[in-house]
PDB file of N, CA and C in Angstrom:
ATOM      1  N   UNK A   1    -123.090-185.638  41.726  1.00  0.00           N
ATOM      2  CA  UNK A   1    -122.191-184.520  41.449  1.00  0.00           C
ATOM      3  C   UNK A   1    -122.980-183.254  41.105  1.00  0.00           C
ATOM      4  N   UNK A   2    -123.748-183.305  40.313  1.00  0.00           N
ATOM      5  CA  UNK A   2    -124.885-181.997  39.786  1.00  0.00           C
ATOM      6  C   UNK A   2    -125.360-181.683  41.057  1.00  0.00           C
ATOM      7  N   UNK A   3    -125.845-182.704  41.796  1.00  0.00           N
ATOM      8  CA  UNK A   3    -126.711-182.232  43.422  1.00  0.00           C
ATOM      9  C   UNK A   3    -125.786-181.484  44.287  1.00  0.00           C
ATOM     10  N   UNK A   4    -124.530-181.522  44.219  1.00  0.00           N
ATOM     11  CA  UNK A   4    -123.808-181.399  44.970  1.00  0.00           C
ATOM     12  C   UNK A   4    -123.527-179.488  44.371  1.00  0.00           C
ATOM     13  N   UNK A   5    -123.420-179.505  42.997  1.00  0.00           N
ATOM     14  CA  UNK A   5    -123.144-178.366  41.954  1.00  0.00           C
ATOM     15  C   UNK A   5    -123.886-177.464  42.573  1.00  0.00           C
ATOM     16  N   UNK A   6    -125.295-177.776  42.749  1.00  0.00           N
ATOM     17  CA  UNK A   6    -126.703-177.235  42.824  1.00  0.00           C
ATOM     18  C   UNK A   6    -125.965-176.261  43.969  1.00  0.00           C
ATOM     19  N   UNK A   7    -126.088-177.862  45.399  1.00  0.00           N
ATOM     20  CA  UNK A   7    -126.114-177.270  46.289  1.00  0.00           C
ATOM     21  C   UNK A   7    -125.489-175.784  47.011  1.00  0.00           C
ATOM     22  N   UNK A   8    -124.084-175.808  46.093  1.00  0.00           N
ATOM     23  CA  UNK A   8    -123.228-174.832  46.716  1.00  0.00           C
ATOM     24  C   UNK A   8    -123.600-173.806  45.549  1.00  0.00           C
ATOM     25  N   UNK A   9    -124.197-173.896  44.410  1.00  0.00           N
ATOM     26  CA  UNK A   9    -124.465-172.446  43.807  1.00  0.00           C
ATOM     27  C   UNK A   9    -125.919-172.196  44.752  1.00  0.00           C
ATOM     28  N   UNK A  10    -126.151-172.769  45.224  1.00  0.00           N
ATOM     29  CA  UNK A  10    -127.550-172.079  45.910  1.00  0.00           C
ATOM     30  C   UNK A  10    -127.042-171.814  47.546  1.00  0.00           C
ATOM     31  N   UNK A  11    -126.175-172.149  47.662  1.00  0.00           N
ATOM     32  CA  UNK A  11    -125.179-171.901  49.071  1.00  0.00           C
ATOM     33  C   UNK A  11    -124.248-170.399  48.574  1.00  0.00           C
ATOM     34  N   UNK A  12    -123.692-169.951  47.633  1.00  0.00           N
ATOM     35  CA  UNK A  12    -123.412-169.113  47.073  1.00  0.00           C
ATOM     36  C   UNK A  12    -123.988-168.132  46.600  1.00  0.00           C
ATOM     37  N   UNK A  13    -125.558-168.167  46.524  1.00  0.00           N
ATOM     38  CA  UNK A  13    -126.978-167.366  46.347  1.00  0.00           C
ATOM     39  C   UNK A  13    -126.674-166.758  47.469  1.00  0.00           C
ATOM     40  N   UNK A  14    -127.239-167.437  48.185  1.00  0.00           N
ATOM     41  CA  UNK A  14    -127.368-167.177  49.328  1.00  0.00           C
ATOM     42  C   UNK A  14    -126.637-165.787  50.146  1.00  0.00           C
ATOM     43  N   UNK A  15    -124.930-166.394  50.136  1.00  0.00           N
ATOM     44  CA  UNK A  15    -123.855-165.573  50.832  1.00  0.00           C
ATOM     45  C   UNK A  15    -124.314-164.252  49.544  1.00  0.00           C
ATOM     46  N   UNK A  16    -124.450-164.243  48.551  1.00  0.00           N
ATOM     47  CA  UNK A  16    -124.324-163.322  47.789  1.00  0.00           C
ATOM     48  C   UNK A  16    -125.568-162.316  48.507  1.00  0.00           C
ATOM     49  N   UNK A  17    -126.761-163.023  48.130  1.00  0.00           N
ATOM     50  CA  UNK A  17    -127.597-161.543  48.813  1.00  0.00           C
ATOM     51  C   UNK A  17    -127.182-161.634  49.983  1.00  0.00           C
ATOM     52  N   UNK A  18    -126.605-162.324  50.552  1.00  0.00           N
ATOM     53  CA  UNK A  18    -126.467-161.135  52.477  1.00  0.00           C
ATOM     54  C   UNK A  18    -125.748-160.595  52.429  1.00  0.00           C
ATOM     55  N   UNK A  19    -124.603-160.790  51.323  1.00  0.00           N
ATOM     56  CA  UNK A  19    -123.825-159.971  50.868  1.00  0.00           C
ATOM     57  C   UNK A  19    -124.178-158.172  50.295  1.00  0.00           C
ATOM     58  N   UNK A  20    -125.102-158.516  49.540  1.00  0.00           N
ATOM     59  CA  UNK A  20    -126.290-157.208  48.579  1.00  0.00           C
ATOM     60  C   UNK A  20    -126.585-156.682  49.906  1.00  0.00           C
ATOM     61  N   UNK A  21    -127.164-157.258  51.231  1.00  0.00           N
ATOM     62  CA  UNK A  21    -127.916-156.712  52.162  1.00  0.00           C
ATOM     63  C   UNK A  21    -126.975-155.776  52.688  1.00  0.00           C
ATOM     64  N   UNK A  22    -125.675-155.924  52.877  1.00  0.00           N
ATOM     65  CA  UNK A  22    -124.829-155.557  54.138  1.00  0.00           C
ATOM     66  C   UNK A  22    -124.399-154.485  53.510  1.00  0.00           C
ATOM     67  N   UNK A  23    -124.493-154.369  52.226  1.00  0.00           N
ATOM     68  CA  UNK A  23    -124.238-153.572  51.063  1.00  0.00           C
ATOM     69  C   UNK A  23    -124.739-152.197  51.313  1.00  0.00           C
ATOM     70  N   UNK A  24    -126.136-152.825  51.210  1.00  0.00           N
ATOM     71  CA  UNK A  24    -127.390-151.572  51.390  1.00  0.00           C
ATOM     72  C   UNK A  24    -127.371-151.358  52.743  1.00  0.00           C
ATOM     73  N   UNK A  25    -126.692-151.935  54.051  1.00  0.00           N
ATOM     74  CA  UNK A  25    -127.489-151.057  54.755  1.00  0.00           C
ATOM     75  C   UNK A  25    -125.617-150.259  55.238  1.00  0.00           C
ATOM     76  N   UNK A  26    -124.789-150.768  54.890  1.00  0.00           N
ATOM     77  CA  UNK A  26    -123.606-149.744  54.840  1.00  0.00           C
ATOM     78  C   UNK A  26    -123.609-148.772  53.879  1.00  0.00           C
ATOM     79  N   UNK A  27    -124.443-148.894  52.680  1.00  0.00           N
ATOM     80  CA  UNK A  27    -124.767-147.757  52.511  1.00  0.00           C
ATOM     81  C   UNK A  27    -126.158-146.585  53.153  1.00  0.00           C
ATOM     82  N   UNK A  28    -126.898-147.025  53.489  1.00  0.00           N
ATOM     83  CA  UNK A  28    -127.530-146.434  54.010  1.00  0.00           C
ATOM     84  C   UNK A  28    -127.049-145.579  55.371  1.00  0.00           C
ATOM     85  N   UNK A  29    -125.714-146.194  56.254  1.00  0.00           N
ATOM     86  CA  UNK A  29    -125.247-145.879  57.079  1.00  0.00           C
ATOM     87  C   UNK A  29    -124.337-144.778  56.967  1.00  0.00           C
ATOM     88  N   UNK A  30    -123.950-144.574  55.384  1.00  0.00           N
ATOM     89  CA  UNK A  30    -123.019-143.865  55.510  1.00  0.00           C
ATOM     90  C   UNK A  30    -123.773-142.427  54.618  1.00  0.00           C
ATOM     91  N   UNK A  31    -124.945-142.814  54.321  1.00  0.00           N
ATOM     92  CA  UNK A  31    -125.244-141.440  53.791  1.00  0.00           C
ATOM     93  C   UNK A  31    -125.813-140.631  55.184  1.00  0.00           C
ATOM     94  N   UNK A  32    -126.452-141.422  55.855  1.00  0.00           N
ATOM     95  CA  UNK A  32    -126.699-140.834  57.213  1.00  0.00           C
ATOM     96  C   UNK A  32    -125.335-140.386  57.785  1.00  0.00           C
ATOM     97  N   UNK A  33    -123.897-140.717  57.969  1.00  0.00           N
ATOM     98  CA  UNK A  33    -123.444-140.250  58.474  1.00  0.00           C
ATOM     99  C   UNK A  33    -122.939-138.953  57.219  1.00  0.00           C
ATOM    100  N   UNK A  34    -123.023-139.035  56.677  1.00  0.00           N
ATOM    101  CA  UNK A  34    -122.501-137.446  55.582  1.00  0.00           C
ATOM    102  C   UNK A  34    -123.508-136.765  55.616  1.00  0.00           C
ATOM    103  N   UNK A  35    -125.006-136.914  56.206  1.00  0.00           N
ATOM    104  CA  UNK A  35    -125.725-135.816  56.248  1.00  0.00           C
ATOM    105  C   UNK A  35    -125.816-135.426  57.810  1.00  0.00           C
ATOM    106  N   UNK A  36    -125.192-136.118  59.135  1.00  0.00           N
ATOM    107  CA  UNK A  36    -124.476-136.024  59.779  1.00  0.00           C
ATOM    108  C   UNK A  36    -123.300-134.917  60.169  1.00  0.00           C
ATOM    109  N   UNK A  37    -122.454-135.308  59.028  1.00  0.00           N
ATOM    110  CA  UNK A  37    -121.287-134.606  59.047  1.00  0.00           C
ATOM    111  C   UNK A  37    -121.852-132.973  58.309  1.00  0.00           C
ATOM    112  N   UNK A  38    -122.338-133.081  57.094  1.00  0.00           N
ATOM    113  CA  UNK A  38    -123.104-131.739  56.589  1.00  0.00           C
ATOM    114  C   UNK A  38    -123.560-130.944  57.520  1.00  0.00           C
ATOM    115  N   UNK A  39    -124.257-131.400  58.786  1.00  0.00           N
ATOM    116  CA  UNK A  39    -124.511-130.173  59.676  1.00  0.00           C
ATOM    117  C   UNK A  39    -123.316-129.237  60.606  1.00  0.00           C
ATOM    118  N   UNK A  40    -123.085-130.603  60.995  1.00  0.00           N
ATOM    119  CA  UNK A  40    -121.142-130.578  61.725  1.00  0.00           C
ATOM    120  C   UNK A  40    -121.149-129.288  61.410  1.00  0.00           C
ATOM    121  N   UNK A  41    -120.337-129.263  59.769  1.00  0.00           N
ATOM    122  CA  UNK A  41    -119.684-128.489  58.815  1.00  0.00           C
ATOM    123  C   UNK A  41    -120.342-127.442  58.779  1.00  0.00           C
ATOM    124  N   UNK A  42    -121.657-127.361  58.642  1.00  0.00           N
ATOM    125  CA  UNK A  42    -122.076-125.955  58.512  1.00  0.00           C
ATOM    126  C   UNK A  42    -122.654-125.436  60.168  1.00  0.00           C
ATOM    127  N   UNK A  43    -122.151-125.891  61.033  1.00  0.00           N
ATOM    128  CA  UNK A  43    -122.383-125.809  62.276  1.00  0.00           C
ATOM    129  C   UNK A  43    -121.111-124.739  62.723  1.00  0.00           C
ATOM    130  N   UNK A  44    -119.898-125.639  62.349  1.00  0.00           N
ATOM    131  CA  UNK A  44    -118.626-125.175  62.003  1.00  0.00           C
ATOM    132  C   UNK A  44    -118.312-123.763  61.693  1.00  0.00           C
ATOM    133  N   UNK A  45    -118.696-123.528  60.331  1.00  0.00           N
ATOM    134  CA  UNK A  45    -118.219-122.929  59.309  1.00  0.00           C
ATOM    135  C   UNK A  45    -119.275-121.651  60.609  1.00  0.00           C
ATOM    136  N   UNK A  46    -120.589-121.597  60.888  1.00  0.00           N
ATOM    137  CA  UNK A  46    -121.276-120.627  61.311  1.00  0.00           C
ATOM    138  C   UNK A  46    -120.546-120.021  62.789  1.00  0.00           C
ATOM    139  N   UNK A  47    -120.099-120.922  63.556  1.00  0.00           N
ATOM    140  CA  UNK A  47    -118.914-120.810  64.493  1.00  0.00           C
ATOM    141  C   UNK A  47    -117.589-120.080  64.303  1.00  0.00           C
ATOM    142  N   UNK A  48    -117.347-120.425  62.698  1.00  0.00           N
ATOM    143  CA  UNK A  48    -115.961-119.701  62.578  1.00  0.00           C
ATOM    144  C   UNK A  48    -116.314-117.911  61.991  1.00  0.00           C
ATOM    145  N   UNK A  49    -117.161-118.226  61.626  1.00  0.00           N
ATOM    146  CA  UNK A  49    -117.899-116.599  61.386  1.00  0.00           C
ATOM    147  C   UNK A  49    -118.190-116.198  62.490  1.00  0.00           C
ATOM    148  N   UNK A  50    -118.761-116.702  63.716  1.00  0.00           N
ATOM    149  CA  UNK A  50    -118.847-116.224  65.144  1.00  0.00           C
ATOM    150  C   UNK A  50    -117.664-115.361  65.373  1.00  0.00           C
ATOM    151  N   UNK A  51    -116.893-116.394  65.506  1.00  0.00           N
ATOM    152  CA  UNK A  51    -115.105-116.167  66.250  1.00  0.00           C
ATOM    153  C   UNK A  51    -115.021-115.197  65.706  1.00  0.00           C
ATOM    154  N   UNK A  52    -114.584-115.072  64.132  1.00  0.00           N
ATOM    155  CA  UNK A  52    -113.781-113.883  63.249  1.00  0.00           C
ATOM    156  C   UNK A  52    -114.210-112.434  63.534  1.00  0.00           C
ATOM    157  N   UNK A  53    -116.133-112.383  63.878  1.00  0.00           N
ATOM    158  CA  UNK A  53    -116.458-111.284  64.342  1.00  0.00           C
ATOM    159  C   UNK A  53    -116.061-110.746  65.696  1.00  0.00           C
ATOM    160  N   UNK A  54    -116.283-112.071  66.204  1.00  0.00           N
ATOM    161  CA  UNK A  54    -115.668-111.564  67.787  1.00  0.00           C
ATOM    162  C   UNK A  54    -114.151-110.555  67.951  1.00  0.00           C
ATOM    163  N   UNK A  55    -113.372-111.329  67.036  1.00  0.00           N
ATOM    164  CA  UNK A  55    -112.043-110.983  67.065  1.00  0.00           C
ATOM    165  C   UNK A  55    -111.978-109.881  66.734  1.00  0.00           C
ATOM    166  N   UNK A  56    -112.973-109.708  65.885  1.00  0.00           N
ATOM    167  CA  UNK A  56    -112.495-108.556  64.814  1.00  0.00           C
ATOM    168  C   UNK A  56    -113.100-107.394  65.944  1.00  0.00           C
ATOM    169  N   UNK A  57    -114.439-107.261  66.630  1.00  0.00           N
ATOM    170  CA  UNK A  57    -114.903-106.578  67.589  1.00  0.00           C
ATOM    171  C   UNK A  57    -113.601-106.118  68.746  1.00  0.00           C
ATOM    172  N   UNK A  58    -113.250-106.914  69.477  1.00  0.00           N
ATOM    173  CA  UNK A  58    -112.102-107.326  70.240  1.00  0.00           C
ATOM    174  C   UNK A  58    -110.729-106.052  69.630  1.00  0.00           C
ATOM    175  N   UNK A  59    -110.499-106.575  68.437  1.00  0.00           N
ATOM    176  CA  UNK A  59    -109.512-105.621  67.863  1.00  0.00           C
ATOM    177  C   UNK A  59    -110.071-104.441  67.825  1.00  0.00           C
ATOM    178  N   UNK A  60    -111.173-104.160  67.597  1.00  0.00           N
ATOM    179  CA  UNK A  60    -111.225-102.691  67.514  1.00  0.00           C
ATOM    180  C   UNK A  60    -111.157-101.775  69.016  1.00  0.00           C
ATOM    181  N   UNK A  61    -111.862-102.970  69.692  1.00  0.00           N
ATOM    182  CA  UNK A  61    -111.891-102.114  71.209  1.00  0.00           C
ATOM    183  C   UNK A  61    -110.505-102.274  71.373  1.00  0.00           C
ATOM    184  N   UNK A  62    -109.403-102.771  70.906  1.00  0.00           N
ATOM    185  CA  UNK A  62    -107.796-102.576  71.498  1.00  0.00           C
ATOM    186  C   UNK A  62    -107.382-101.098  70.732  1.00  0.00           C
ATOM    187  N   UNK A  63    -107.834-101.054  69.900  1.00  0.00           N
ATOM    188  CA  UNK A  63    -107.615 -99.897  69.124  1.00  0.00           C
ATOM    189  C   UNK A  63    -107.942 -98.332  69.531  1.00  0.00           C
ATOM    190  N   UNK A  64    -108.997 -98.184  70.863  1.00  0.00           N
ATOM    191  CA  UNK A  64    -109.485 -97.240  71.214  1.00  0.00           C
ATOM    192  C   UNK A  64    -108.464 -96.819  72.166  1.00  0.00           C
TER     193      UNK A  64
END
């Protein structure tokens, strides 16, 4: 019965760190994707300052 105890807390070790592993590398996956997304965003944001000037250029030549 103890051998048997053993066996599945060391069968339960086990699942646990591959558990810890899958852990770390979903995290590792997801900080890569938020520094990922961080460029996106400021990729974005530099695009929407593009546009607004454009527009705003645009409006003035309607204005002449």
């Amino acid at each position: 019965r103890e051998d048997e105890m053993e066996e599945n807390l060391t069968h339960v070790g086990s699942i646990v760190g591959n558990l810890k592993s899958m852990a770390l590398d979903i995290g590792n996956e997801l900080e890569s994707q938020k520094d990922q997304l961080d460029r996106i965003r400021e990729k974005a944001n530099l695009n929407v300052s593009r546009i607004e000037a454009a527009n705003q250029k645009a409006t003035n030549l309607m204005k002449r």
